[in-house]
C-alpha atoms as a PDB file:
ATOM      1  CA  UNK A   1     -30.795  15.267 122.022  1.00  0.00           C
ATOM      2  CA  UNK A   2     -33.591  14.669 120.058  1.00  0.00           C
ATOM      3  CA  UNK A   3     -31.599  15.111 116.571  1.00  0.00           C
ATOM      4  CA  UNK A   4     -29.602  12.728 117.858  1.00  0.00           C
ATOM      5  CA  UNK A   5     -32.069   9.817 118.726  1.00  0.00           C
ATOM      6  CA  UNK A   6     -33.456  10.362 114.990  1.00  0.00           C
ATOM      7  CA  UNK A   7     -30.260  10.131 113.291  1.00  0.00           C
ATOM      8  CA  UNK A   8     -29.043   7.130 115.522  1.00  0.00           C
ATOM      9  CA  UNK A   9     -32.525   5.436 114.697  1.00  0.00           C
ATOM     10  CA  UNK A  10     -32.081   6.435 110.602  1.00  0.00           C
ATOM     11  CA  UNK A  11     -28.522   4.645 110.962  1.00  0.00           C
ATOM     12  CA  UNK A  12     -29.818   1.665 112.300  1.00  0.00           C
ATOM     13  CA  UNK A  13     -33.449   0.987 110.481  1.00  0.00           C
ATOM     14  CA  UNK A  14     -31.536  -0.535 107.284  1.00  0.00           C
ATOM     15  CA  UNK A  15     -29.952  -3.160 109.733  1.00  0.00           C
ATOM     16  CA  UNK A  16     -33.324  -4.095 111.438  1.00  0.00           C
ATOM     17  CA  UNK A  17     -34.968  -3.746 107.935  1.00  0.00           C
ATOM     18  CA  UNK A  18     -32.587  -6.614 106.783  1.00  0.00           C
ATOM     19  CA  UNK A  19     -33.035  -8.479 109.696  1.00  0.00           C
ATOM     20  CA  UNK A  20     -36.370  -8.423 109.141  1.00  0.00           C
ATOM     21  CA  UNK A  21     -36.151  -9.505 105.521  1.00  0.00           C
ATOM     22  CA  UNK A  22     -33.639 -12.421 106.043  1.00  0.00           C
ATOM     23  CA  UNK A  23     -36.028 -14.013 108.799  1.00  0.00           C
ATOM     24  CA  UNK A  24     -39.159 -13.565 106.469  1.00  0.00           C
ATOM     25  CA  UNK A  25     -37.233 -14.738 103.355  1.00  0.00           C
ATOM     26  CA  UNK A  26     -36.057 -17.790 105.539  1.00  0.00           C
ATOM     27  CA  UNK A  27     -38.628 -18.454 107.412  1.00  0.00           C
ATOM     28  CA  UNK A  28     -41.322 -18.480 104.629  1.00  0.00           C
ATOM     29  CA  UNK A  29     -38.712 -20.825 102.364  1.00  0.00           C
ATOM     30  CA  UNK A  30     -38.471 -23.213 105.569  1.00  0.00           C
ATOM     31  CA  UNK A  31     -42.470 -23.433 106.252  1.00  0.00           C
ATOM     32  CA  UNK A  32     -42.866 -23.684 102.606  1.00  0.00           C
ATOM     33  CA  UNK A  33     -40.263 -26.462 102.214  1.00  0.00           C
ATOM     34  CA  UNK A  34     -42.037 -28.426 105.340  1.00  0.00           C
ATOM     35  CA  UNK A  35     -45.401 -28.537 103.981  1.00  0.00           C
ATOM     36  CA  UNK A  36     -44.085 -29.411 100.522  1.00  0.00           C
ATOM     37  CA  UNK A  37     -41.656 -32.642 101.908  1.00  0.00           C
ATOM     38  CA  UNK A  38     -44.749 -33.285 103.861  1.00  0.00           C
ATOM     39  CA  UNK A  39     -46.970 -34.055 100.915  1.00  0.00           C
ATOM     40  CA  UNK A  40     -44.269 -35.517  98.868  1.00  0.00           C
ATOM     41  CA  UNK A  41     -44.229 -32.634  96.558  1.00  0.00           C
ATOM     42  CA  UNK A  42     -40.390 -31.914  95.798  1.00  0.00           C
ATOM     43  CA  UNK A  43     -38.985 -29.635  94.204  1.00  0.00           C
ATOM     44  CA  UNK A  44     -41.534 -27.464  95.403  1.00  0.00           C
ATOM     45  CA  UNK A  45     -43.559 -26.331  92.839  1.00  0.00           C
ATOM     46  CA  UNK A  46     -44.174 -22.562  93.969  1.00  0.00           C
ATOM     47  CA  UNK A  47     -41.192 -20.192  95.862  1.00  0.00           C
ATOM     48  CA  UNK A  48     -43.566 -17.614  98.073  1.00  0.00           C
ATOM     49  CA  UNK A  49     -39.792 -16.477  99.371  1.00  0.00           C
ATOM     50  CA  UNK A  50     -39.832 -15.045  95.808  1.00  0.00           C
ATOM     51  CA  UNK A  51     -42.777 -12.549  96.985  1.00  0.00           C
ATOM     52  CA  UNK A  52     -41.073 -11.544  99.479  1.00  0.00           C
ATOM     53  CA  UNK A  53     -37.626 -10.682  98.132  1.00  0.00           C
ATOM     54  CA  UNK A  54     -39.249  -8.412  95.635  1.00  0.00           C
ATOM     55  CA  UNK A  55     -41.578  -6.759  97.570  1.00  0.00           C
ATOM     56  CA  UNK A  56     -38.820  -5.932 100.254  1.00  0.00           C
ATOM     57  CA  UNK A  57     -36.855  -4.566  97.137  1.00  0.00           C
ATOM     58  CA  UNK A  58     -39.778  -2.531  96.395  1.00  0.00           C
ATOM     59  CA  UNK A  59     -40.242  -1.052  99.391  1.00  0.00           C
ATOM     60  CA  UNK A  60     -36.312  -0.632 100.400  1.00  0.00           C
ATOM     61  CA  UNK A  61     -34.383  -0.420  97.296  1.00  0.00           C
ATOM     62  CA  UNK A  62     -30.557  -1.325  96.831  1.00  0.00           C
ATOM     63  CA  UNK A  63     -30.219  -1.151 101.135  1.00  0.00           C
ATOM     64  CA  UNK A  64     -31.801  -4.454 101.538  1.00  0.00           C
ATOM     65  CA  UNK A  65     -29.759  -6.719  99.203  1.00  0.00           C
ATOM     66  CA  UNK A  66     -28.350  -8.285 102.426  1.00  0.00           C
ATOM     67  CA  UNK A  67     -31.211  -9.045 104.191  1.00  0.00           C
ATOM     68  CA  UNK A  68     -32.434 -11.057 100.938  1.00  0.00           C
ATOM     69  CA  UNK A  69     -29.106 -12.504  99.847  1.00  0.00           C
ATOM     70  CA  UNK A  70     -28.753 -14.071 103.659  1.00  0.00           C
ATOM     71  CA  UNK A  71     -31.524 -14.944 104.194  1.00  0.00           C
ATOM     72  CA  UNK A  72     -31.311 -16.758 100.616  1.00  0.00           C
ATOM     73  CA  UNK A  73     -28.276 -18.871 101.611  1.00  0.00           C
ATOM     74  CA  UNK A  74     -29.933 -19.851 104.764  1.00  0.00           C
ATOM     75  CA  UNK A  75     -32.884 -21.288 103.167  1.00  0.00           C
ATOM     76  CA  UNK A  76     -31.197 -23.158 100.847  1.00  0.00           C
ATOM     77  CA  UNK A  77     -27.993 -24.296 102.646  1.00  0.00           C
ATOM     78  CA  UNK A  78     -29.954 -25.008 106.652  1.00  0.00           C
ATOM     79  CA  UNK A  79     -33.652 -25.649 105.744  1.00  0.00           C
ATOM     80  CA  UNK A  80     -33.189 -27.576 101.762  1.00  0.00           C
ATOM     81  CA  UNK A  81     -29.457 -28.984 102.995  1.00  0.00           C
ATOM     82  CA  UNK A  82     -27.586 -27.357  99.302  1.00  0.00           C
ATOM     83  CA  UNK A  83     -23.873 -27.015  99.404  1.00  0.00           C
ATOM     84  CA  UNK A  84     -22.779 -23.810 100.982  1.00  0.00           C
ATOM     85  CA  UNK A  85     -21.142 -22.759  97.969  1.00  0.00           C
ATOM     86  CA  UNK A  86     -24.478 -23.680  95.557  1.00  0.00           C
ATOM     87  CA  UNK A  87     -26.317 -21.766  98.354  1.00  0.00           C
ATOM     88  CA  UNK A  88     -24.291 -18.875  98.005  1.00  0.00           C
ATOM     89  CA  UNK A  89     -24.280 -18.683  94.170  1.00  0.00           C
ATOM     90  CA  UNK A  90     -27.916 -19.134  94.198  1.00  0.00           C
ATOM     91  CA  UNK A  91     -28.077 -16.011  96.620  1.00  0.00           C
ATOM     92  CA  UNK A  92     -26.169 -13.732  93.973  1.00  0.00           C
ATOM     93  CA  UNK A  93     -29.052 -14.387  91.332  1.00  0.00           C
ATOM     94  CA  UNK A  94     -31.845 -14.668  93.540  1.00  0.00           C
ATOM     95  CA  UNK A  95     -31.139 -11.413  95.324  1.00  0.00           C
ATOM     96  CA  UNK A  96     -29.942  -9.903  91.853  1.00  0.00           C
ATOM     97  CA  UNK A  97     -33.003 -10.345  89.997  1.00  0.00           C
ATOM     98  CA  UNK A  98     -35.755  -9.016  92.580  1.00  0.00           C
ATOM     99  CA  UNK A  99     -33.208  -6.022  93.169  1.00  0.00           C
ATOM    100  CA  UNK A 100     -33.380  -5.224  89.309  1.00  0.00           C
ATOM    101  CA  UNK A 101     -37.133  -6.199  88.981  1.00  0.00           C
ATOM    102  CA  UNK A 102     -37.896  -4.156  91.816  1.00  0.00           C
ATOM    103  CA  UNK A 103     -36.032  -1.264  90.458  1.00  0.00           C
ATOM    104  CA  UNK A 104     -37.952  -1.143  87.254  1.00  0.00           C
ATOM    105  CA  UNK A 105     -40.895  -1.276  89.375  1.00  0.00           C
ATOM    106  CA  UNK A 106     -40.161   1.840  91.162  1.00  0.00           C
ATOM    107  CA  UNK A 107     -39.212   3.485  88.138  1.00  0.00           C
ATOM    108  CA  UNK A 108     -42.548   2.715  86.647  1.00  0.00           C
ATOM    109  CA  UNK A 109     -44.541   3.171  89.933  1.00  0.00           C
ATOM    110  CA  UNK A 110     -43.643   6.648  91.201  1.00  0.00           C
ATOM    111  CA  UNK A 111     -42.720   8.206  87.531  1.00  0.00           C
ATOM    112  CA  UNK A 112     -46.738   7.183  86.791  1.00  0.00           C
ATOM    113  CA  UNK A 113     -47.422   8.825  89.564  1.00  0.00           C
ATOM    114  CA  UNK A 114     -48.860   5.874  91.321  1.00  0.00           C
ATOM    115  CA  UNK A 115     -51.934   4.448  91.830  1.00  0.00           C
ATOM    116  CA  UNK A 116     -52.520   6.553  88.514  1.00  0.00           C
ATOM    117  CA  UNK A 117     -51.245   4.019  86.280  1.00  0.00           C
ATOM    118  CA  UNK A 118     -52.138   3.296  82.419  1.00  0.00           C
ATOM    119  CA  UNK A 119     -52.150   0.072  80.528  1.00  0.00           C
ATOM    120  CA  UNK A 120     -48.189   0.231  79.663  1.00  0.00           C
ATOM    121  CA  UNK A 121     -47.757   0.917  83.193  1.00  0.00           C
ATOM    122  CA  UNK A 122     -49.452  -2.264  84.609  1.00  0.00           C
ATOM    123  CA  UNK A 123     -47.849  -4.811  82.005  1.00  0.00           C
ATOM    124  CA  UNK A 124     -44.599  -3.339  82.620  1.00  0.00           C
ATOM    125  CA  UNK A 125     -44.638  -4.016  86.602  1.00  0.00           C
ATOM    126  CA  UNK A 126     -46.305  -7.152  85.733  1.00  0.00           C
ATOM    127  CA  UNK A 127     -43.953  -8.088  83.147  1.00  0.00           C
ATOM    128  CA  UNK A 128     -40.513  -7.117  85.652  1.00  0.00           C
ATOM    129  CA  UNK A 129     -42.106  -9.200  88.436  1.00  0.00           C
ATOM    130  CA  UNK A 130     -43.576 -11.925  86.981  1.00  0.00           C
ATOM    131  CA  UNK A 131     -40.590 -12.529  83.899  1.00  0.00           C
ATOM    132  CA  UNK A 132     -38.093 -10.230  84.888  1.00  0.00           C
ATOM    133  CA  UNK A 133     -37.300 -11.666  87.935  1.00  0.00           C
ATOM    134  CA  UNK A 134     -37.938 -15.151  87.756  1.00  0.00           C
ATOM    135  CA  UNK A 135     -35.600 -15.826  84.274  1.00  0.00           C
ATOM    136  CA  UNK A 136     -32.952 -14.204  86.181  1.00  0.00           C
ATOM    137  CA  UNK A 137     -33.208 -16.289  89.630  1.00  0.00           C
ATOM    138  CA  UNK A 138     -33.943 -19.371  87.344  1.00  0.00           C
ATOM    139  CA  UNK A 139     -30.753 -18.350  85.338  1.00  0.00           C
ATOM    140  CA  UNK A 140     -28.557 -18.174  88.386  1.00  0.00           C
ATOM    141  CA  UNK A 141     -30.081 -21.002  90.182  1.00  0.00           C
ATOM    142  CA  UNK A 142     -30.059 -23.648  87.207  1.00  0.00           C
ATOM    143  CA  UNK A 143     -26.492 -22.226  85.635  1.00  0.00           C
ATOM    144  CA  UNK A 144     -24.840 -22.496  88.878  1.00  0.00           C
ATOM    145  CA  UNK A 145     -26.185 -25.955  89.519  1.00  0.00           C
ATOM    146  CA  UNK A 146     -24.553 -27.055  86.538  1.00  0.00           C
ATOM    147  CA  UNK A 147     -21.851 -25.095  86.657  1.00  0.00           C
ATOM    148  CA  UNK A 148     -20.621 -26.795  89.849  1.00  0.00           C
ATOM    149  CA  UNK A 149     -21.566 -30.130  88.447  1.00  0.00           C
ATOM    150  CA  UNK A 150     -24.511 -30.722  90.679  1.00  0.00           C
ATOM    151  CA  UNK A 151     -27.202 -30.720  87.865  1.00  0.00           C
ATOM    152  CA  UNK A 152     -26.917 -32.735  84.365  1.00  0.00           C
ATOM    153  CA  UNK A 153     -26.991 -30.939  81.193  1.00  0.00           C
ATOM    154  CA  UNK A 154     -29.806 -32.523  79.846  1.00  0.00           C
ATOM    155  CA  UNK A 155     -31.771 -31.589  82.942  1.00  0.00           C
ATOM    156  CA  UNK A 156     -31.328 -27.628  82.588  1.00  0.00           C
ATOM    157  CA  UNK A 157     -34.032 -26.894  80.724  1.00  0.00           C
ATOM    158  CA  UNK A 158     -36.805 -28.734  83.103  1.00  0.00           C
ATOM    159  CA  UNK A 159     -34.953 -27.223  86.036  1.00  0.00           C
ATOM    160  CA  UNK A 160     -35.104 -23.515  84.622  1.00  0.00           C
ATOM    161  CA  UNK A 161     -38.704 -23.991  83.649  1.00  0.00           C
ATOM    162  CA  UNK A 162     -39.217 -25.420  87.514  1.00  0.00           C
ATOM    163  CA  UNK A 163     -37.074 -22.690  89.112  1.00  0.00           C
ATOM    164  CA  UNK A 164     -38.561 -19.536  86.969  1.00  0.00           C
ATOM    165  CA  UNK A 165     -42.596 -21.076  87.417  1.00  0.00           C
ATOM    166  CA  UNK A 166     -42.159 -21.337  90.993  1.00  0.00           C
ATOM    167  CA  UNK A 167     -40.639 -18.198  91.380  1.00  0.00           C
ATOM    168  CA  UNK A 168     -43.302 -16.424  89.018  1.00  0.00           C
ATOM    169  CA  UNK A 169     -46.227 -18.462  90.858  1.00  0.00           C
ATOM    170  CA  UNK A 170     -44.907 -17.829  94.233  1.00  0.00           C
ATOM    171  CA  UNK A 171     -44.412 -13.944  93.321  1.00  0.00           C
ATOM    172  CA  UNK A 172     -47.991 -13.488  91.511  1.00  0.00           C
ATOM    173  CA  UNK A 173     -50.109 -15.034  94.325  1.00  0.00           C
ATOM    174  CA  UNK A 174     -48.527 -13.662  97.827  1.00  0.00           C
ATOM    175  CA  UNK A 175     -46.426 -10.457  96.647  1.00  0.00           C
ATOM    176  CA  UNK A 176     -49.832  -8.225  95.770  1.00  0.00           C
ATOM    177  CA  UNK A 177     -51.243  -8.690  99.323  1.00  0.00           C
ATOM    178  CA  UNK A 178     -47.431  -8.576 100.943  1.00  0.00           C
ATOM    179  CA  UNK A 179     -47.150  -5.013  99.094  1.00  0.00           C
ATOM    180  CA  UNK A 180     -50.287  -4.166  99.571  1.00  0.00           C
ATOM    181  CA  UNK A 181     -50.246  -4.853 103.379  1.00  0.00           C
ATOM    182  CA  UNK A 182     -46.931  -2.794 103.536  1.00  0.00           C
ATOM    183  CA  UNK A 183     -48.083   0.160 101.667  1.00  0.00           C
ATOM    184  CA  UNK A 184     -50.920   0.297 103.755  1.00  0.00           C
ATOM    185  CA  UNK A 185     -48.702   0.431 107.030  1.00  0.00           C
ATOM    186  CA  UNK A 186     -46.577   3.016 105.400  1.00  0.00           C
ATOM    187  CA  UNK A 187     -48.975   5.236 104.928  1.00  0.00           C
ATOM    188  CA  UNK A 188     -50.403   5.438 108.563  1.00  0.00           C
END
């Protein structure tokens, strides 16, 4: 009986782990978006949902690439009012590139047999989080934008610097304590 409580709980944990993610990613991007539209400070100039798609990925892998996407496409289609079908293209890219950024991460984090890490080792998890990740969500953000005819041309290049600082600022100052606070509750 007990085997079977364990395995039933291991089948479920991914769902509630996704859960878990989508209300965090969408909750933070709502919050976030209120206190920016309260100030009069749109676009918003830093994404802390950014910190906590890759740190999720981190800490999850591949599994959670639901909980993000979702929870993605609710921020930006209920809280910041985008078309469903620009919230759901942004979702591909802004799921896609904390997935990948976060996989480099791990790569670099347990194969340096973490927290033993060098010089190379620190730039590179620096570099996939903080550039990696960003260029990509700014890619899919801006591209789909004007791909559906939403955005001018002429404004891409502002909007992908926007989209990829706000991501980058949003992921430097709240993902260290977020994975911090995480690793420190996995290890207990």
């Amino acid at each position: 009986m007990k085997g079977s409580r364990q395995s039933h709980a291991e089948t479920i944990r991914p769902f509630w782990e996704n859960l878990v993610v989508l209300a965090s990613y969408w909750g933070v991007s709502h919050l976030n978006w209120v206190v920016f539209k309260s100030v009069g400070v749109l676009p918003m100039p830093i994404w802390p949902a950014a910190a906590v798609a890759l740190v999720a990925a981190i800490m999850c892998g591949w599994r959670i690439f639901p909980g993000i996407a979702f929870g993605t496409i609710l921020a930006n289609h209920v809280s910041l009012g985008a078309p469903l079908g620009y919230a759901c293209c942004i979702a591909v890219m802004n799921t896609l590139g904390p997935v990948l950024a976060a996989t480099v991460i791990r790569r670099k984090l347990w194969s340096a047999g973490w927290p033993a890490w060098n010089r190379a080792d620190i730039t590179v998890v620096f570099l996939a989080a903080i550039v990696l990740a960003p260029v990509l969500t700014a890619i899919g953000g801006t591209g789909s934008k004007w791909l559906l005819g939403l955005l001018p041309y002429a404004d891409v290049p502002q909007a992908f610097l926007r989209w990829a600082l706000a991501h980058a600022s949003g992921t430097l100052l709240f993902a260290p304590p977020l994975f911090l606070l995480f690793v420190k509750t996995e290890q207990k």
